[in-house]
N, C-alpha and C. Protein backbone atom coordinates (compact mmCIF):
# COMPACT_ATOMS: atom_id res chain seq x y z
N UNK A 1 0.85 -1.16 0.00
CA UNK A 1 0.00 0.00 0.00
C UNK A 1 0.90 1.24 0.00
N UNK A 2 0.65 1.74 -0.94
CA UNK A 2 1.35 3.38 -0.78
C UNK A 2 1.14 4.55 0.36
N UNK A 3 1.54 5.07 0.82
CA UNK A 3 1.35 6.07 2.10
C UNK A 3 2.38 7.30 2.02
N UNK A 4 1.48 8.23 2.55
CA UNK A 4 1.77 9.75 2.11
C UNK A 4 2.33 10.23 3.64
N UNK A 5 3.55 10.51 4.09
CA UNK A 5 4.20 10.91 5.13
C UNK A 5 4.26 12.44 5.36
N UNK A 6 4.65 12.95 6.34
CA UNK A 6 4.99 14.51 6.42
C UNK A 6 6.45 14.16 7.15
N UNK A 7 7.51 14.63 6.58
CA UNK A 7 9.14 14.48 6.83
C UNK A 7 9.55 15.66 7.57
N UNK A 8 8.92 16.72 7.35
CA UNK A 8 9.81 18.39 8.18
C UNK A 8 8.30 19.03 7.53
N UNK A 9 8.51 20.27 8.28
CA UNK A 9 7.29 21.05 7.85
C UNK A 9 6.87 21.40 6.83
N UNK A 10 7.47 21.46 5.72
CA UNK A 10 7.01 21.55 4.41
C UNK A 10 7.90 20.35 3.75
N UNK A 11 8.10 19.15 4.30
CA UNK A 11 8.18 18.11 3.02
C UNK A 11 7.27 17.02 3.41
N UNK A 12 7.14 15.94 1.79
CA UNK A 12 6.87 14.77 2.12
C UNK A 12 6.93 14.50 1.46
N UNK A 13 7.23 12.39 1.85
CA UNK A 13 7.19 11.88 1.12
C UNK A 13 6.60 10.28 0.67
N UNK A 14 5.86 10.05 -0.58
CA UNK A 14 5.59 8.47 -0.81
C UNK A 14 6.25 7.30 -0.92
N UNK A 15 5.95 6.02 -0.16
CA UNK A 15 6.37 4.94 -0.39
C UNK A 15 5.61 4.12 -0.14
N UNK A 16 6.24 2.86 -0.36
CA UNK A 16 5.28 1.74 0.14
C UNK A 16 5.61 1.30 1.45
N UNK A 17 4.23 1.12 2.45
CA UNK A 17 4.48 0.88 3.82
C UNK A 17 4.59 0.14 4.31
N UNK A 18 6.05 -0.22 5.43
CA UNK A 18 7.06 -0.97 5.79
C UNK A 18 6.46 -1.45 7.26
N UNK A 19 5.33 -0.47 7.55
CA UNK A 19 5.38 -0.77 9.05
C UNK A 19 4.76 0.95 10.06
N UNK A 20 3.81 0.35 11.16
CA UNK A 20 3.36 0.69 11.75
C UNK A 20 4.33 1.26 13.19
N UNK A 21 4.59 2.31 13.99
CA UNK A 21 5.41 2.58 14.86
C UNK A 21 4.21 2.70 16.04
N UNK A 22 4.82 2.23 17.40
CA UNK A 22 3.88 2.25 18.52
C UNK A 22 3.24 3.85 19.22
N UNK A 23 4.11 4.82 18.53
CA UNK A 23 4.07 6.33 19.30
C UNK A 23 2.83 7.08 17.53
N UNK A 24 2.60 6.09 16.80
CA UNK A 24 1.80 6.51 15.72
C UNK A 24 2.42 6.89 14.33
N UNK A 25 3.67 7.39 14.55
CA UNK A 25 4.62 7.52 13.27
C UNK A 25 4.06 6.03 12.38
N UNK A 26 4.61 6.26 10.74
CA UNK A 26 4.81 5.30 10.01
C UNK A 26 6.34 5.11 9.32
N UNK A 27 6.43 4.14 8.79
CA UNK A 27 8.11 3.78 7.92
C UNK A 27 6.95 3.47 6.74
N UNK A 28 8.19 4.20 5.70
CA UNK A 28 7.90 3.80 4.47
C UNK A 28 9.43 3.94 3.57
N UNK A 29 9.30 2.96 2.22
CA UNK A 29 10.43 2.57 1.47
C UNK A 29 10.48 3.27 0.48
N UNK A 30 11.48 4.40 0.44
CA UNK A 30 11.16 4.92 -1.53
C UNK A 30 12.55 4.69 -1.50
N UNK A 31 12.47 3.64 -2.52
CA UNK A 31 13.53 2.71 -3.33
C UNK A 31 14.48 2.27 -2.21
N UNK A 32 15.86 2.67 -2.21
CA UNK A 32 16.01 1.43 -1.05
C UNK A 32 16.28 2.57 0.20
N UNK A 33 15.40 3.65 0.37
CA UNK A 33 15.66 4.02 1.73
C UNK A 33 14.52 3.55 2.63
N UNK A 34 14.12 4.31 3.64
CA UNK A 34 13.59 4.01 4.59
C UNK A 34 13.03 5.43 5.54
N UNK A 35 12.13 5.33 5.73
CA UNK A 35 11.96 7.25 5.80
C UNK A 35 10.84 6.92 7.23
N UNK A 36 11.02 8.03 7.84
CA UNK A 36 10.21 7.55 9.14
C UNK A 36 9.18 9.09 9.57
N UNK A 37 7.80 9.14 9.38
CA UNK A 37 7.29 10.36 9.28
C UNK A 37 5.81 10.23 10.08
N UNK A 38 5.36 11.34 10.24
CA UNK A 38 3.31 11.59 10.62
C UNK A 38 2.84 11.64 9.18
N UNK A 39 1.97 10.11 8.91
CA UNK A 39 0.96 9.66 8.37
C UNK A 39 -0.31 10.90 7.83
N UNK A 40 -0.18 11.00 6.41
CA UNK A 40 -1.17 12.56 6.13
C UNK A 40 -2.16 11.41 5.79
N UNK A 41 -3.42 11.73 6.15
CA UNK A 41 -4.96 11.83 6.36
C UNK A 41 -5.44 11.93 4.73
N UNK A 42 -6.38 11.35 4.21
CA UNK A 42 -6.87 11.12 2.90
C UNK A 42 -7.76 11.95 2.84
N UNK A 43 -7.82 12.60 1.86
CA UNK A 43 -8.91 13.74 1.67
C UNK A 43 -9.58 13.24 0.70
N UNK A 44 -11.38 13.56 0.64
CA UNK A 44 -12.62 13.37 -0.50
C UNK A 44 -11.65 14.27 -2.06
N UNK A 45 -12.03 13.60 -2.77
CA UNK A 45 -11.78 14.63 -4.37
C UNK A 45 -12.93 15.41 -4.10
């Protein structure tokens, strides 16, 4: 599943998700890193 992160106050970024963190953060993989961020919220079109 793809997932949309917030990295610093004005970045972010997509990957596919690696994993759930206990404090609510997510990990996600774009290509072979590993990025650790607050999970952005899906908005209606």
């Amino acid at each position: 599943m793809i997932r949309t992160i917030q990295i610093g106050k004005y970045s972010t970024a997509q990957g596919v998700l690696v994993r759930q963190l206990p404090n609510g953060l997510i990990v996600i993989r774009t290509g072979q890193k590993l990025l650790t961020g607050r999970p952005i919220s899906k908005r209606a079109a």
